[in-house]
N, C-alpha and C. Protein backbone atom coordinates (compact mmCIF):
# COMPACT_ATOMS: atom_id res chain seq x y z
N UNK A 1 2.17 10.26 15.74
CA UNK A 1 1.22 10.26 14.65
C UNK A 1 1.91 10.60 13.32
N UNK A 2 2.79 11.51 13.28
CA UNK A 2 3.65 12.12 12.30
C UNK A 2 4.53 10.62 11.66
N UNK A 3 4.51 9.68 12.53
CA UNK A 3 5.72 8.51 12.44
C UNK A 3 4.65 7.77 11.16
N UNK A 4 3.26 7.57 11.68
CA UNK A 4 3.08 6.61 11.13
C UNK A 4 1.96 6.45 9.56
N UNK A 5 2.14 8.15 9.42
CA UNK A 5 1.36 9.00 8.36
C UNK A 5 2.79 8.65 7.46
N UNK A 6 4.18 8.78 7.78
CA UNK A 6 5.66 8.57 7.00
C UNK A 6 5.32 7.00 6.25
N UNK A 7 5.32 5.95 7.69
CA UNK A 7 5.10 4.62 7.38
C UNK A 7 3.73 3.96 6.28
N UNK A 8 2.92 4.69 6.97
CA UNK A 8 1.88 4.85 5.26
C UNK A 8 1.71 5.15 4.10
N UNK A 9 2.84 6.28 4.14
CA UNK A 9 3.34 6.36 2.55
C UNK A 9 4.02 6.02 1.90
N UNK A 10 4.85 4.84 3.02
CA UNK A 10 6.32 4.84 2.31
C UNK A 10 6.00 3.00 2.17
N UNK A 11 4.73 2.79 2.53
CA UNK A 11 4.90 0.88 2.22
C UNK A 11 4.14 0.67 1.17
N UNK A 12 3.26 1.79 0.56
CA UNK A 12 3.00 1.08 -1.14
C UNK A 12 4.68 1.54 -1.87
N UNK A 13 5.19 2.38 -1.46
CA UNK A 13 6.21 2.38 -2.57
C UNK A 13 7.34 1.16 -2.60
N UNK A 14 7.50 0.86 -0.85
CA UNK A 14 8.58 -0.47 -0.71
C UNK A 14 8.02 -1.59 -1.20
N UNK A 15 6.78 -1.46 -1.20
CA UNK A 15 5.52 -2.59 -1.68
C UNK A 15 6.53 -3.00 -3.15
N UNK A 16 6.45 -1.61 -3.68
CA UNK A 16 6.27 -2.34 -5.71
C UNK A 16 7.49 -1.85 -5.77
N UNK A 17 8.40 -1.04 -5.05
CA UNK A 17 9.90 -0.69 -5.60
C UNK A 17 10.88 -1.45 -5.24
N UNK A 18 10.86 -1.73 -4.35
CA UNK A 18 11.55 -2.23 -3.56
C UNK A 18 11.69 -3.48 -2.54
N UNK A 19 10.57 -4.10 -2.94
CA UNK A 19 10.40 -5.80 -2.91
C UNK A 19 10.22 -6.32 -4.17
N UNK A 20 10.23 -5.64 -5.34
CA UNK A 20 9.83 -6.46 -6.81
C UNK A 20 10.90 -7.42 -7.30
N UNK A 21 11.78 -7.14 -7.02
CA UNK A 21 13.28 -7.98 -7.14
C UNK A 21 12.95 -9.30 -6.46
N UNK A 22 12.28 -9.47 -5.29
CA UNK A 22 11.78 -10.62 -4.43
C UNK A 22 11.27 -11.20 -5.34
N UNK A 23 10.37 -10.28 -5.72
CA UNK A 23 8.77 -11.45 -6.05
C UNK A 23 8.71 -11.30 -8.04
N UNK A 24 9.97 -11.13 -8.42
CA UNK A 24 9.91 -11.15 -9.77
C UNK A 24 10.42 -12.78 -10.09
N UNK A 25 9.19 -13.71 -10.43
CA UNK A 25 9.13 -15.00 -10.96
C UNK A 25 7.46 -14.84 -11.43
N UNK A 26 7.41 -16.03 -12.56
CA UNK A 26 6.54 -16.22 -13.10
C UNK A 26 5.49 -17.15 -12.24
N UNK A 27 6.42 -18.79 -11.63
CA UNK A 27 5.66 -19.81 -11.07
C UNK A 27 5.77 -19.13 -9.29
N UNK A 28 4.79 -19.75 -9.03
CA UNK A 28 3.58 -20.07 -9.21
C UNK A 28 2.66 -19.62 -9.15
N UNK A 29 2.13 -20.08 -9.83
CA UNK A 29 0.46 -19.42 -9.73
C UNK A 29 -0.34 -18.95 -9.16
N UNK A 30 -1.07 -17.88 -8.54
CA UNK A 30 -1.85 -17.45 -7.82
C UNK A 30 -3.13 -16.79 -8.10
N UNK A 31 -4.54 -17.07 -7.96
CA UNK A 31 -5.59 -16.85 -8.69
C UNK A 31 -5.62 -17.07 -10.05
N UNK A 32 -4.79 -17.82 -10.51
CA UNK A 32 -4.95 -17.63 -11.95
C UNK A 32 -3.72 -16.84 -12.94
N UNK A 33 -3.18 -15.83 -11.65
CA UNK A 33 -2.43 -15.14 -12.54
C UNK A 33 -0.69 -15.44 -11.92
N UNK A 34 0.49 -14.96 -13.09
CA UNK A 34 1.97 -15.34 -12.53
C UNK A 34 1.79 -14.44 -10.83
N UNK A 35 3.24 -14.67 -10.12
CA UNK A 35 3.58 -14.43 -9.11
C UNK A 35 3.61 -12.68 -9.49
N UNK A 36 4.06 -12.26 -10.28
CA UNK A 36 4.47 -11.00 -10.22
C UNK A 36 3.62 -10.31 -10.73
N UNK A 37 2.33 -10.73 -11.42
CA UNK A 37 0.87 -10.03 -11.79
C UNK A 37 0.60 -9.82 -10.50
N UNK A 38 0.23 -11.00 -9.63
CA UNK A 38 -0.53 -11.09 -8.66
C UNK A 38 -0.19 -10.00 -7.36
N UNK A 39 1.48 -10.06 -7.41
CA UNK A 39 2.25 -9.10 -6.10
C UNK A 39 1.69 -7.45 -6.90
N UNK A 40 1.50 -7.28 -7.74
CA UNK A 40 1.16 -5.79 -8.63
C UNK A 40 0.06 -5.86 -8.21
N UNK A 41 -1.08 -6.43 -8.27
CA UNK A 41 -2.41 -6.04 -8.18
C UNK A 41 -2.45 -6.40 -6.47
N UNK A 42 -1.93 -6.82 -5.43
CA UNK A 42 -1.85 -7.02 -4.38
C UNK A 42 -1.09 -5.89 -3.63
N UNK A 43 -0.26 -5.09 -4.35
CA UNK A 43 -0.05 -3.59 -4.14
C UNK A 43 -0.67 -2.79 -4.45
N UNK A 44 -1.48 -2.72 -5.20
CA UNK A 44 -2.42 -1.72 -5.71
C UNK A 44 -3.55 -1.52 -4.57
N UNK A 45 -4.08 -2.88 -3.98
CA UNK A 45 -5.43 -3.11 -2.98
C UNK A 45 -4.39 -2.42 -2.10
N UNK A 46 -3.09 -2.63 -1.60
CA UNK A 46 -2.32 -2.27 -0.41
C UNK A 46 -2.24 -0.33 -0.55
N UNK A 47 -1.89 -0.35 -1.36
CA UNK A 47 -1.76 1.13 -1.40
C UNK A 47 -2.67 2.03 -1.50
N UNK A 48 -4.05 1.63 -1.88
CA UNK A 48 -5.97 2.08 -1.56
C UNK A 48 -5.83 1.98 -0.10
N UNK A 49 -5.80 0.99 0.28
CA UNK A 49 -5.34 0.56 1.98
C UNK A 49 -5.00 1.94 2.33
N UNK A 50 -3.79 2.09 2.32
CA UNK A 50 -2.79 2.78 3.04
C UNK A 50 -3.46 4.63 2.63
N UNK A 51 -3.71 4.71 1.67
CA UNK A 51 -4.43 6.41 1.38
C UNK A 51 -5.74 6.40 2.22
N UNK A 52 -6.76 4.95 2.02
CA UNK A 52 -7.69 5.38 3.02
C UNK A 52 -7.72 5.49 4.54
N UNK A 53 -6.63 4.73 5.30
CA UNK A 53 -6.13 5.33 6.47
C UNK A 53 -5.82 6.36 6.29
N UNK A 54 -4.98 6.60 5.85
CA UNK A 54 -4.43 8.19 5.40
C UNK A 54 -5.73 9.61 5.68
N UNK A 55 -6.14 9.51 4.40
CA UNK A 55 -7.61 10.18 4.04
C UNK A 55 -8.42 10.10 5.62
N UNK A 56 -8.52 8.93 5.95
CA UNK A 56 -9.28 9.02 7.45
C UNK A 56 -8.74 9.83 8.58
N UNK A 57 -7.47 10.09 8.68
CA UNK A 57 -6.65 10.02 9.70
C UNK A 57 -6.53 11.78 9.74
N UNK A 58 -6.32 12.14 7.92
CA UNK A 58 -6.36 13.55 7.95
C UNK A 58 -7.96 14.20 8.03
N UNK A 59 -8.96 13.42 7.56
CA UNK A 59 -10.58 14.02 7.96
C UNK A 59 -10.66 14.26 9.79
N UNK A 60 -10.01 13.04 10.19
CA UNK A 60 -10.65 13.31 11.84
C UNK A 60 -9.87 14.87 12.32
N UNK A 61 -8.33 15.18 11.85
CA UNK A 61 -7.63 16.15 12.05
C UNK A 61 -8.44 17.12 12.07
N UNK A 62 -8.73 17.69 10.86
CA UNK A 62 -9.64 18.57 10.23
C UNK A 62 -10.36 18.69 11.28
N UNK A 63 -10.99 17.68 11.78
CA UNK A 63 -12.82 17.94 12.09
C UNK A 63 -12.36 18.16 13.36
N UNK A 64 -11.21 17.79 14.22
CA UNK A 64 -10.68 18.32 15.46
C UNK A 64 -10.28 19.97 15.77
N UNK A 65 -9.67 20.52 14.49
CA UNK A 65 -9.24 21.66 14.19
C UNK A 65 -10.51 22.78 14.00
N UNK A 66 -11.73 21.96 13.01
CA UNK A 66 -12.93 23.12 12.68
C UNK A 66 -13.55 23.06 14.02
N UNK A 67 -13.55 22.29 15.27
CA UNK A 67 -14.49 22.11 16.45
C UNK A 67 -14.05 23.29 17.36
């Protein structure tokens, strides 16, 4: 469990730090917006993602611990 609370915190940061070099181009287009708008706001939904597992994962703890 400890492994994958690590792996949840650490893939919004590989998300935008450390794949941006990948996905830094303008074409093509996606919704409307360049490639590298789109990978930013597609990390942002990813990394809400990843805290609300998170947030869930530490509430059930809790509620195991107050029982």
């Amino acid at each position: 469990m400890y492994a994958v609370r690590i792996l949840l915190t650490l893939i919004p940061f590989i998300w935008t730090i450390g794949l941006l070099p990948f996905a830094n181009r303008v074409k093509p287009l996606v919704l409307g917006l360049p490639f590298l708008a789109f990978w930013l706001v597609a990390g942002i939904i990813i990394a809400f993602l990843c805290i609300k597992v998170l947030y869930s994962l530490d509430s059930k703890k809790n509620e195991e611990r107050d029982a």
